[in-house]
N, C-alpha and C. Protein backbone atom coordinates (compact mmCIF):
# COMPACT_ATOMS: atom_id res chain seq x y z
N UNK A 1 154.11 -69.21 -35.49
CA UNK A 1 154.56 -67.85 -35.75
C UNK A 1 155.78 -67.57 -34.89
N UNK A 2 156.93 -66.95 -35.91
CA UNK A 2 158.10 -66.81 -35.16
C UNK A 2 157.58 -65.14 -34.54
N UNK A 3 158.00 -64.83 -33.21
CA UNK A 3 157.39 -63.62 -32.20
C UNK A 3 159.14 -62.59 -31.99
N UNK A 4 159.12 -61.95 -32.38
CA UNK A 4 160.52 -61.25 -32.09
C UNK A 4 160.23 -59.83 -30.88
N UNK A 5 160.99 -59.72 -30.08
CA UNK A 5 161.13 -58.71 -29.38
C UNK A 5 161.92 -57.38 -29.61
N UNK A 6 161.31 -56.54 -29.65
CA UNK A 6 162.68 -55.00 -29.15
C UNK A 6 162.45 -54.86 -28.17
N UNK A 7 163.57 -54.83 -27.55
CA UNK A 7 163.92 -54.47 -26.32
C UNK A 7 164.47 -52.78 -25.88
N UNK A 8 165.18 -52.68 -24.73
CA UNK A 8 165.81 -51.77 -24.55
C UNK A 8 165.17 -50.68 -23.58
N UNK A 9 166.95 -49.38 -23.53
CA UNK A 9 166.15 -48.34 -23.00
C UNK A 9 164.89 -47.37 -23.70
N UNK A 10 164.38 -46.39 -22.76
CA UNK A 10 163.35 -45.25 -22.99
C UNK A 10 164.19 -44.37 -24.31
N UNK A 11 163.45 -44.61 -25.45
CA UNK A 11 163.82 -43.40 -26.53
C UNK A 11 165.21 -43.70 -26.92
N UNK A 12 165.45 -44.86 -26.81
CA UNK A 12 166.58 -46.03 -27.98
C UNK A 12 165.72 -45.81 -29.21
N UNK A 13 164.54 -45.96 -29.86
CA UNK A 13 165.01 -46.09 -30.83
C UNK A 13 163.73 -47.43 -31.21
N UNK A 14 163.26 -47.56 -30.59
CA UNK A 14 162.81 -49.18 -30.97
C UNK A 14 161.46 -48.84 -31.66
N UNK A 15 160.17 -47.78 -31.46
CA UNK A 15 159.26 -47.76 -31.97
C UNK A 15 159.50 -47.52 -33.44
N UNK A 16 160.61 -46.34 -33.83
CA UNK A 16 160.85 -45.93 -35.11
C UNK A 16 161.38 -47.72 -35.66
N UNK A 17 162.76 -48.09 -35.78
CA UNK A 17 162.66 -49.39 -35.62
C UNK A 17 161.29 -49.83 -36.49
N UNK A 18 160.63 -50.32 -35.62
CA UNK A 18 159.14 -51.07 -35.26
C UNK A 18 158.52 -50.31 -36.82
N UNK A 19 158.67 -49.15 -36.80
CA UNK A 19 157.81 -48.64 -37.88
C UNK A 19 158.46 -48.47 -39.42
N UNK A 20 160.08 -49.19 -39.43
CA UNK A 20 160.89 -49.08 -40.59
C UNK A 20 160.63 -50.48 -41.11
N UNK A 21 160.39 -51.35 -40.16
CA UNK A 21 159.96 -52.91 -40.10
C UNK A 21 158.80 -53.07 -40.97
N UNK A 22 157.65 -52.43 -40.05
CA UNK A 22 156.31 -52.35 -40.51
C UNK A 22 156.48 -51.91 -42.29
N UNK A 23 156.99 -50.63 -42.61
CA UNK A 23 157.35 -50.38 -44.05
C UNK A 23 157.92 -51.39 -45.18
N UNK A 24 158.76 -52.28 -44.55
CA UNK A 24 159.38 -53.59 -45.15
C UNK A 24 158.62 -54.51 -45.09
N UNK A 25 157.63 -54.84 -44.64
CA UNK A 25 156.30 -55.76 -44.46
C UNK A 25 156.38 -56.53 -43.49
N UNK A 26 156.97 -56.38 -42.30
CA UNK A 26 156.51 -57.38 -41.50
C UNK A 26 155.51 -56.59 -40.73
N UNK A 27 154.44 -58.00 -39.83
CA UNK A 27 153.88 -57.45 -39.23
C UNK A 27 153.92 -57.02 -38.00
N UNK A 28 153.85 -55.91 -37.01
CA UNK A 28 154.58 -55.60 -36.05
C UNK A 28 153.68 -55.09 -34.98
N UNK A 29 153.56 -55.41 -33.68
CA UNK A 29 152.37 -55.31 -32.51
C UNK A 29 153.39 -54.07 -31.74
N UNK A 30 152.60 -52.95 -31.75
CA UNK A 30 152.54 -52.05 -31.14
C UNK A 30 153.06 -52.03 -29.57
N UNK A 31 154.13 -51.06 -29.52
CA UNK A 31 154.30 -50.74 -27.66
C UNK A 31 153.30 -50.41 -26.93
N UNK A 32 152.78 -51.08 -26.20
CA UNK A 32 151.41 -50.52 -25.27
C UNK A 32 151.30 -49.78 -24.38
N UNK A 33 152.48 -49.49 -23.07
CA UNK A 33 152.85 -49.04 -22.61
C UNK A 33 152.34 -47.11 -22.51
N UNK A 34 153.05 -46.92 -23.64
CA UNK A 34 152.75 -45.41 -24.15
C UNK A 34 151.49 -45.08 -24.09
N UNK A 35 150.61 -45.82 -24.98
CA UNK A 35 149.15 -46.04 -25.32
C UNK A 35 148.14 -45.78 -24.48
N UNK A 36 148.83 -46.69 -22.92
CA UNK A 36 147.95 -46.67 -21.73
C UNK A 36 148.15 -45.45 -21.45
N UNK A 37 149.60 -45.20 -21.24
CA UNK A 37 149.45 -43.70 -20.52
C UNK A 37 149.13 -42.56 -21.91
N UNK A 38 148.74 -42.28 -22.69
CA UNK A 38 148.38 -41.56 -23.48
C UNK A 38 146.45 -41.51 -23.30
N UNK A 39 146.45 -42.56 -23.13
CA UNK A 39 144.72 -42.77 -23.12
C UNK A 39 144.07 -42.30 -21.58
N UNK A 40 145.31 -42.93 -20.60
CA UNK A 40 144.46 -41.98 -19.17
C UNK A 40 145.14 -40.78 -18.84
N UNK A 41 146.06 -40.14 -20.19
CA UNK A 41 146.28 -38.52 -19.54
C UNK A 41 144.98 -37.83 -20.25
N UNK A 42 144.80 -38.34 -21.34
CA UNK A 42 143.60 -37.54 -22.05
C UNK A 42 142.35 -37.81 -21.13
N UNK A 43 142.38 -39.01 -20.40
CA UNK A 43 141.23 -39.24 -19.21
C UNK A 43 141.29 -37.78 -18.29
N UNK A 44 142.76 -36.92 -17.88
CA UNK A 44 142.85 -36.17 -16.77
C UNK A 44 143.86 -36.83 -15.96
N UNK A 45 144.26 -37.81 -16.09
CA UNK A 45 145.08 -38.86 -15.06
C UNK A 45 146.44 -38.12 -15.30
N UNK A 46 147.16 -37.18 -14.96
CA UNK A 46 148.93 -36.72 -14.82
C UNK A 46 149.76 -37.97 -15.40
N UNK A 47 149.69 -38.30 -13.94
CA UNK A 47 151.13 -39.80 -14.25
C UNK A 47 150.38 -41.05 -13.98
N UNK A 48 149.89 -41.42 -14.77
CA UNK A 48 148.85 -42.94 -15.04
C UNK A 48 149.71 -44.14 -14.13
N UNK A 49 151.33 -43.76 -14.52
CA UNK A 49 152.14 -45.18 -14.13
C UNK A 49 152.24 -45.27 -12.72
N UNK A 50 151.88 -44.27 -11.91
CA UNK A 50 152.11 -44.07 -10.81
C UNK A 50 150.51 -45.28 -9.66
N UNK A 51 149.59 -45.16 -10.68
CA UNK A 51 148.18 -45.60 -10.33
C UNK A 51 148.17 -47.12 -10.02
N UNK A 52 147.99 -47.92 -9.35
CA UNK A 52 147.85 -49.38 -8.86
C UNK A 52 147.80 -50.16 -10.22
N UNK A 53 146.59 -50.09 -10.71
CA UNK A 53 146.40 -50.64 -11.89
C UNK A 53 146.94 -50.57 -13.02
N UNK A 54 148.25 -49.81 -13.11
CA UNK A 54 149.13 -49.29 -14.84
C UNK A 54 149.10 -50.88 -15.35
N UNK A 55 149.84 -51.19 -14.51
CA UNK A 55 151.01 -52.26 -15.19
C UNK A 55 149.56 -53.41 -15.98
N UNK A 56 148.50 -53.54 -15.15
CA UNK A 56 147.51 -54.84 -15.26
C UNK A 56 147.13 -53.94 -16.56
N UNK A 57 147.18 -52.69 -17.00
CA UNK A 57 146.38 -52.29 -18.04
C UNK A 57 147.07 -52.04 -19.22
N UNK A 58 148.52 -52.29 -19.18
CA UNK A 58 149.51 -52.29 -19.73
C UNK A 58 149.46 -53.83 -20.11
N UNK A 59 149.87 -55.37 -20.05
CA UNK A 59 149.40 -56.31 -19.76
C UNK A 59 148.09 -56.78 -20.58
N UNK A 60 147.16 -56.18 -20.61
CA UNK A 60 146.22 -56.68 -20.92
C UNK A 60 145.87 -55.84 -22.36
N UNK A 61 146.52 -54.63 -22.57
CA UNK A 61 146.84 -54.02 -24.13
C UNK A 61 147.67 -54.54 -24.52
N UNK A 62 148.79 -55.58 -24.01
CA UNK A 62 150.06 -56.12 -24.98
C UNK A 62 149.09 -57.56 -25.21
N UNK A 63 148.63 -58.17 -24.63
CA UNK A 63 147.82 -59.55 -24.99
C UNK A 63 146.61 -59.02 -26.17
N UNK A 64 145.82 -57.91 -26.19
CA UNK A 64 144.81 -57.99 -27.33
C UNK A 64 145.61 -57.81 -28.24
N UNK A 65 146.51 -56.65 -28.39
CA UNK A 65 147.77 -56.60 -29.43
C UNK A 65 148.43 -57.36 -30.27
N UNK A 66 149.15 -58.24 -29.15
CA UNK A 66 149.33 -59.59 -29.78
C UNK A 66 148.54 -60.50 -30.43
N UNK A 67 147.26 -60.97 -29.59
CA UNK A 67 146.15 -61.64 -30.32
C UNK A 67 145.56 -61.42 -31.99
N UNK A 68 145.83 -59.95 -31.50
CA UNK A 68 145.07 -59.43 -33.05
C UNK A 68 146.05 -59.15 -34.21
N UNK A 69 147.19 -59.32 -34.14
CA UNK A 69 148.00 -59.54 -35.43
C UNK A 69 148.48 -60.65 -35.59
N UNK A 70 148.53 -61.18 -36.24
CA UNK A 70 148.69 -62.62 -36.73
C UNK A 70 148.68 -63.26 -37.74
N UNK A 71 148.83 -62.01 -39.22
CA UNK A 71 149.14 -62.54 -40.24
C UNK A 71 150.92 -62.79 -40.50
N UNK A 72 151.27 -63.82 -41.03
CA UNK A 72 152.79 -63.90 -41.90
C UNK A 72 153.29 -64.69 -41.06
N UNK A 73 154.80 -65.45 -41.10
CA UNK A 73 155.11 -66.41 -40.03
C UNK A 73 156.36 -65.58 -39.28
N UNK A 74 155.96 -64.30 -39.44
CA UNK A 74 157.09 -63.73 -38.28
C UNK A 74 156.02 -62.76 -37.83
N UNK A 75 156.80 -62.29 -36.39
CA UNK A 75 156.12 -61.18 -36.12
C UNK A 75 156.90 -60.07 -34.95
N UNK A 76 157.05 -58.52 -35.35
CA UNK A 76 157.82 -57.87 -34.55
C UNK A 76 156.85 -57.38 -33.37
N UNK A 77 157.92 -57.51 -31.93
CA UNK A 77 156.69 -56.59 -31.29
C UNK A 77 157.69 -55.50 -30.82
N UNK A 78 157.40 -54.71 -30.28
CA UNK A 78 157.78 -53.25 -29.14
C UNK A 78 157.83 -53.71 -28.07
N UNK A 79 158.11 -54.28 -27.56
CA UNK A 79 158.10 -54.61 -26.10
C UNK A 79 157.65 -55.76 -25.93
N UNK A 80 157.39 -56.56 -24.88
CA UNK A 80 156.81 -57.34 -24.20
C UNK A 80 156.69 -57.63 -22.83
N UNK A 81 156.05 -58.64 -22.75
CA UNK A 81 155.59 -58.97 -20.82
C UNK A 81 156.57 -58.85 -19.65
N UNK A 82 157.97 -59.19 -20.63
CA UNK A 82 159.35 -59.28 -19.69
C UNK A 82 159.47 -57.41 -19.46
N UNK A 83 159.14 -56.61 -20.48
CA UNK A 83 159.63 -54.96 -20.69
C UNK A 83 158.47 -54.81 -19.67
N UNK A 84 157.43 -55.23 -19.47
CA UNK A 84 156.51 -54.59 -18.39
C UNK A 84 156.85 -55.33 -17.19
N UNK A 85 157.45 -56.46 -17.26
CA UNK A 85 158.50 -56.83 -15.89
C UNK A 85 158.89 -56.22 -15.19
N UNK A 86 159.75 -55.22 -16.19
CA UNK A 86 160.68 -54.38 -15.55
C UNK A 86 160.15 -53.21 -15.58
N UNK A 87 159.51 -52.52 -15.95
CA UNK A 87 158.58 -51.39 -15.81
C UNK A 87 158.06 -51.59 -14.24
N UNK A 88 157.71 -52.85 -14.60
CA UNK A 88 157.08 -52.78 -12.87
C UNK A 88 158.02 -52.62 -11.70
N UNK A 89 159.25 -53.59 -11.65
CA UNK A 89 160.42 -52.95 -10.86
C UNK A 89 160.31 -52.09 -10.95
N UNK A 90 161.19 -51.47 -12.16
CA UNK A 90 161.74 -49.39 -12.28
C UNK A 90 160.43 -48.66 -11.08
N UNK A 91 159.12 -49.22 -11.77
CA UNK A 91 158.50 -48.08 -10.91
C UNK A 91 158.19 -48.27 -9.17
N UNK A 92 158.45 -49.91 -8.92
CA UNK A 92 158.35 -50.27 -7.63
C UNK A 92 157.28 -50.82 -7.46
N UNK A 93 156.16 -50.61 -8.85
CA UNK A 93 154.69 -51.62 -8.35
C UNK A 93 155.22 -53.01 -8.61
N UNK A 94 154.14 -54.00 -7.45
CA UNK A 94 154.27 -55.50 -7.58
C UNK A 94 153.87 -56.14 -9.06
N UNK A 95 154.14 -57.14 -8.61
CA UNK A 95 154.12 -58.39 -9.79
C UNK A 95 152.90 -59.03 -9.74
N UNK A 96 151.49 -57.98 -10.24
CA UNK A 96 150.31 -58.84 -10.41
C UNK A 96 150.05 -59.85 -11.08
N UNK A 97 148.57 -60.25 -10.64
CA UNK A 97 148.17 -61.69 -11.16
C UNK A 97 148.17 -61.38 -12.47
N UNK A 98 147.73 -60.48 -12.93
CA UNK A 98 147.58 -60.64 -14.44
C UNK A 98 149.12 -60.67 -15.03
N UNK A 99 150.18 -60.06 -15.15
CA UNK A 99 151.41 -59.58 -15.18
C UNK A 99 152.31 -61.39 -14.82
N UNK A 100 151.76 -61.65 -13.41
CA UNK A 100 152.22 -63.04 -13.38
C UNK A 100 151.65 -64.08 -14.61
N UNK A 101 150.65 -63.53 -14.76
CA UNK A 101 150.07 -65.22 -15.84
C UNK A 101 150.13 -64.79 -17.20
N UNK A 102 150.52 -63.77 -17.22
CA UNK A 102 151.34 -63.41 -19.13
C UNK A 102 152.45 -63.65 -18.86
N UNK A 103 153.33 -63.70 -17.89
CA UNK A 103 154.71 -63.89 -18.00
C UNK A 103 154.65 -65.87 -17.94
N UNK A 104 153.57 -66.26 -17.07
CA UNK A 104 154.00 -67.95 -16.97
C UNK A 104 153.82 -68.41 -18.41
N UNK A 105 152.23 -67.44 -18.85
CA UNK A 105 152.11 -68.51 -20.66
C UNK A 105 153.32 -67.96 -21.29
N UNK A 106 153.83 -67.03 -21.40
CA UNK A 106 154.34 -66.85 -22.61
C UNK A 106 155.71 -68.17 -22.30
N UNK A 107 156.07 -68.11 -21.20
CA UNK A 107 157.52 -69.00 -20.88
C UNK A 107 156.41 -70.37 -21.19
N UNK A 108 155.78 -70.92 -20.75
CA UNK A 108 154.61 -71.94 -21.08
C UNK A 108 154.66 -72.40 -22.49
N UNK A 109 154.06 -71.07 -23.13
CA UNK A 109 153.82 -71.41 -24.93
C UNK A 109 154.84 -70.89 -25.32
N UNK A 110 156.06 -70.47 -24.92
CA UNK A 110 157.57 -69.92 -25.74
C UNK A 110 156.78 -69.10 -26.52
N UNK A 111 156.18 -67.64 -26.41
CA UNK A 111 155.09 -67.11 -27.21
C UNK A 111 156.50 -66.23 -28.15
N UNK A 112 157.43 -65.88 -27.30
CA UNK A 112 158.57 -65.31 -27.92
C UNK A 112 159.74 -65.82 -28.42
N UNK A 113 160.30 -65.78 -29.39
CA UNK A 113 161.49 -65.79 -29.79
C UNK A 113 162.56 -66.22 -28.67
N UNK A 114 163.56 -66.60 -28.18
CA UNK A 114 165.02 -66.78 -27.42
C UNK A 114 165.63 -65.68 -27.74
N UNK A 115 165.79 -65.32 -29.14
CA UNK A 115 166.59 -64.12 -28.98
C UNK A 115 165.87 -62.55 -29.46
N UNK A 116 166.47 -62.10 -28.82
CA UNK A 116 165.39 -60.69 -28.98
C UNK A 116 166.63 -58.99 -29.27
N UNK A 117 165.62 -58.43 -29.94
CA UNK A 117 166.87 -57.08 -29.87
C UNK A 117 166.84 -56.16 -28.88
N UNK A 118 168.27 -55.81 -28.68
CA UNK A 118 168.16 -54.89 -27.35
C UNK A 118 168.89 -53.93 -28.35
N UNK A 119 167.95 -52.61 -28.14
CA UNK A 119 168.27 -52.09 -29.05
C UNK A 119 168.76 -50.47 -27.88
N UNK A 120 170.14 -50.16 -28.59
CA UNK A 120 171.13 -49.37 -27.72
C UNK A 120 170.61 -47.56 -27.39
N UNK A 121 171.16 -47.38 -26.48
CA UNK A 121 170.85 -45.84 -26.49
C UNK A 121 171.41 -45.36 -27.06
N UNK A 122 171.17 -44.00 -28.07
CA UNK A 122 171.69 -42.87 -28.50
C UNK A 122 171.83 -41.71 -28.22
N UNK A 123 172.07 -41.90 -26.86
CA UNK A 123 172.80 -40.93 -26.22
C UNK A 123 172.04 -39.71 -26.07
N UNK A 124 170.84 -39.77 -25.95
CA UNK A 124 169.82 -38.78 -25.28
C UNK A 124 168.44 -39.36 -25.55
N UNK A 125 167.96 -38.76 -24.86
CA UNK A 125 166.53 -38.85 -24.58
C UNK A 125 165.73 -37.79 -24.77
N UNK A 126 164.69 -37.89 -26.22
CA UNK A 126 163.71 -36.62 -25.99
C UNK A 126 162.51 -37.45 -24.87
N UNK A 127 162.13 -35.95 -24.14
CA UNK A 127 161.11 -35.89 -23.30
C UNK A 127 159.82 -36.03 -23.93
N UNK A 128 159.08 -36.50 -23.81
CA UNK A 128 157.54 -36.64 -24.48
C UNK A 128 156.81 -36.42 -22.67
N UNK A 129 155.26 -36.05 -23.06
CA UNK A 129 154.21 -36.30 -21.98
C UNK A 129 154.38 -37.85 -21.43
N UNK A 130 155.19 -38.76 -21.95
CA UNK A 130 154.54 -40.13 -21.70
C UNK A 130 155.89 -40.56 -20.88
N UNK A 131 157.02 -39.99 -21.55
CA UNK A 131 158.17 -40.36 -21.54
C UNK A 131 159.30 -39.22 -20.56
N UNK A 132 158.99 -38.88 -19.47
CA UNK A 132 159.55 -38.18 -19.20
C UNK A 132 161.05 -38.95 -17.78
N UNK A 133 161.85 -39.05 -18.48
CA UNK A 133 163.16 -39.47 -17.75
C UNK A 133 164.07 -39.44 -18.29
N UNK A 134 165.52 -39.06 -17.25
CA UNK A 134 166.72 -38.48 -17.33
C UNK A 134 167.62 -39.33 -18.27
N UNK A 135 168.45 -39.34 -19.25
CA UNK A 135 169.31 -40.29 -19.95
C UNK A 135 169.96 -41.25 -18.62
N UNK A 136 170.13 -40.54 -17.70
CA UNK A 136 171.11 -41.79 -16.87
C UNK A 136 170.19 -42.49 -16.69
N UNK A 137 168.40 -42.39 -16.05
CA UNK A 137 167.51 -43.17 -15.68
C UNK A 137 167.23 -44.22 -17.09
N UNK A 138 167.10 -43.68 -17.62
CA UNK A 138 166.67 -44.41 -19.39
C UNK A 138 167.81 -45.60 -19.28
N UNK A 139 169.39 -45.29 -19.24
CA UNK A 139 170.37 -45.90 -19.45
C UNK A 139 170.25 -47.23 -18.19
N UNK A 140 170.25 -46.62 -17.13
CA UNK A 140 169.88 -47.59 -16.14
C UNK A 140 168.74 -49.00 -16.38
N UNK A 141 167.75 -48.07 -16.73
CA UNK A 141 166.22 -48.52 -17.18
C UNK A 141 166.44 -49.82 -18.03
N UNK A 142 167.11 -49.29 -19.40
CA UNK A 142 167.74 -50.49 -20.37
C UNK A 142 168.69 -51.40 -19.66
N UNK A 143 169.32 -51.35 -18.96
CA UNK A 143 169.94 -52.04 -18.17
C UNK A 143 169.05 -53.11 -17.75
N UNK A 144 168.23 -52.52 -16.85
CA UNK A 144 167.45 -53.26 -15.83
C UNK A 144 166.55 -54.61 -17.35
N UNK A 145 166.33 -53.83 -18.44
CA UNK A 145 165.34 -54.68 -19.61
C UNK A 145 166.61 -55.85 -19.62
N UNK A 146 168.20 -55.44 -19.80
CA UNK A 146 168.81 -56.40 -20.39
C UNK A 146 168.62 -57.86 -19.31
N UNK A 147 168.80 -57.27 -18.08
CA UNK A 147 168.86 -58.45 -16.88
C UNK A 147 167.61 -59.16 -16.66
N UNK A 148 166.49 -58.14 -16.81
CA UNK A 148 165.33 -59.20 -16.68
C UNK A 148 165.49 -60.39 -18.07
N UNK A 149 165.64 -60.10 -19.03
CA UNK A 149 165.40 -61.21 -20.28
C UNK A 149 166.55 -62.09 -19.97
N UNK A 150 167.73 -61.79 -19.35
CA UNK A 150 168.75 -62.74 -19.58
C UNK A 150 168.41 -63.25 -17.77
N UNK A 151 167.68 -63.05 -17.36
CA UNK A 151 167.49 -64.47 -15.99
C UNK A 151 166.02 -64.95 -16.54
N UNK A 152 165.44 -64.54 -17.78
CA UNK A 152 164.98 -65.53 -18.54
C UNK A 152 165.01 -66.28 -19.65
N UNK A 153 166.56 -66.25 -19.71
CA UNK A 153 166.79 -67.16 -20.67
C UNK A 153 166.74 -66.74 -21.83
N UNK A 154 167.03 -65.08 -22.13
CA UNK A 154 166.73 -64.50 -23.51
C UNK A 154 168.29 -64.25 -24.07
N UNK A 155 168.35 -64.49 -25.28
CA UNK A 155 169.90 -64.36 -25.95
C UNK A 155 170.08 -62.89 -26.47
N UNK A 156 170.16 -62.10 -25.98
CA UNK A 156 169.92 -60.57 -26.83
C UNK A 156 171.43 -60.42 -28.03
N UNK A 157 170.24 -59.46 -28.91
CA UNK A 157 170.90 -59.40 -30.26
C UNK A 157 171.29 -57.84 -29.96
N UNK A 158 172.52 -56.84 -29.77
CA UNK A 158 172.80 -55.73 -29.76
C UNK A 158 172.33 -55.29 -30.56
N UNK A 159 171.38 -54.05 -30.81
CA UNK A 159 171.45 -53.48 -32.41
C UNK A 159 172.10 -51.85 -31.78
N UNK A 160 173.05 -51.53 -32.24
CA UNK A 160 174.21 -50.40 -32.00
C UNK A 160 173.24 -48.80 -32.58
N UNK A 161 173.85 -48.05 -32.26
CA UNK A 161 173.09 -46.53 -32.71
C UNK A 161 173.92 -46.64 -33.81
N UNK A 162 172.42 -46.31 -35.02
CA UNK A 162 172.83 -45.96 -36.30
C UNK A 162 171.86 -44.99 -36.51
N UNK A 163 171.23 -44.81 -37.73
CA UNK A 163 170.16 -43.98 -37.83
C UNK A 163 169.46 -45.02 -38.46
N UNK A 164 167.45 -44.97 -38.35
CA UNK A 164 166.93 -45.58 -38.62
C UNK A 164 166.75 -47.00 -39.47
N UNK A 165 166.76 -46.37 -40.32
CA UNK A 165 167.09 -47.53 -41.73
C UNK A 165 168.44 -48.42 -42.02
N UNK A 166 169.14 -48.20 -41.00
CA UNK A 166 170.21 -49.21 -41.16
C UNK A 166 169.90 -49.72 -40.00
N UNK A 167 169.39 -49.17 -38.79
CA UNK A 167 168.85 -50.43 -37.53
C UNK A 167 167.60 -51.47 -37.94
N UNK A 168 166.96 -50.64 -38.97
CA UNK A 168 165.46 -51.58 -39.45
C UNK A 168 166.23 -52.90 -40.18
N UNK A 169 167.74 -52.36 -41.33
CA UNK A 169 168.38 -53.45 -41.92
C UNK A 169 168.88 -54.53 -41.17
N UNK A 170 169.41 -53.69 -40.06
CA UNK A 170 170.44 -54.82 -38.84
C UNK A 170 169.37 -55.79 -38.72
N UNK A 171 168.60 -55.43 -38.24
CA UNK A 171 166.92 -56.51 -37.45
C UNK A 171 166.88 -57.04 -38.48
N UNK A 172 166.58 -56.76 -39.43
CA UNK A 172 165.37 -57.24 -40.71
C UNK A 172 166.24 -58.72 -41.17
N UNK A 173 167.53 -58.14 -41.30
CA UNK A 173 168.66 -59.29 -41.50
C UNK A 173 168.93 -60.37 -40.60
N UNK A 174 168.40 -60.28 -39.27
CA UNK A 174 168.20 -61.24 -38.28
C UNK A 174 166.82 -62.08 -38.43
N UNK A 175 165.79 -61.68 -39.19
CA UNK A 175 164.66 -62.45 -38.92
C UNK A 175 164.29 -63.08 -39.98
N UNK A 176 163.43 -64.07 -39.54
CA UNK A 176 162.96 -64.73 -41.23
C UNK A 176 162.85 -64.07 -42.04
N UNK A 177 162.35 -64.24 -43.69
CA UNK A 177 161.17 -63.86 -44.54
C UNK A 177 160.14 -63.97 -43.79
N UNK A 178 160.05 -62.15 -44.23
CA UNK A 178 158.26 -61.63 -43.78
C UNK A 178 157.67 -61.99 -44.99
């Protein structure tokens, strides 16, 4: 199974993306990220990312994720192990064991693609409960996604601000038959 990445900054653009994809038939593994912190604010938890354990629980929702889609010989995801890489920088937590041994298999089993989309900012950022940071931080943020993948060896594919359905075309035109 060919594994494709979106990359990028906060509120680029990549879940919609992800879900113009999904409409065209490929199959596409969910950003987890959000998920976690959506599931421990409804726990009562404020800022989940702030908590020791985010990133390992973040991590371990992108691996069942992955596991569990697996029909067609392509597959899109929202993120990956390298985007919670850098999540973990941005926020300053370490580089756990779990976090370390999704990042060794995937470089191990090449679980991803070489080239991946880094998909651009559009020049603002809505605020969500999950998502709350400044366009310069976001802009920075994507930054920080581009450098982690390229000191691992990732070839990023620009996809430029358009509106939806012509970024789903840009991608869609980069990847196999779904």
């Amino acid at each position: 199974m060919r594994r494709y990445v979106l990359t990028g900054a906060p509120g680029a653009g990549k879940t919609s993306i992800a879900r113009a994809l999904r409409q065209r038939g490929y199959p596409v593994v969910d950003e987890a990220a959000t998920d976690v912190i959506a599931g421990e604010q409804a726990r009562g938890v404020a800022q989940p990312w702030t908590e020791p354990g985010f990133v390992a629980a973040v991590v371990r929702l992108q691996r069942r994720r992955r596991s569990a889609e697996t029909r067609g010989p392509v597959q899109v995801h929202d993120r990956s192990p390298l985007c919670t890489l850098a999540l973990a920088e941005h926020l300053g937590h370490p580089v756990g064991p779990e976090l370390a041994a999704e990042l060794a298999r995937a470089e191990r089993e090449r679980i991803y693609q070489r080239t991946v989309f880094l998909v651009g900012s559009l020049g603002f950022v809505t605020r969500t409960a999950a998502r709350r940071i400044s366009l310069p931080e976001a802009l920075a943020f994507g930054r920080l996604h581009a450098r982690v993948y390229a000191e691992y060896g990732y070839e990023p594919i620009a996809v430029p601000p358009a509106p939806v359905a012509q970024r789903a075309a840009f991608v869609a035109a980069h990847l196999d038959p779904c």
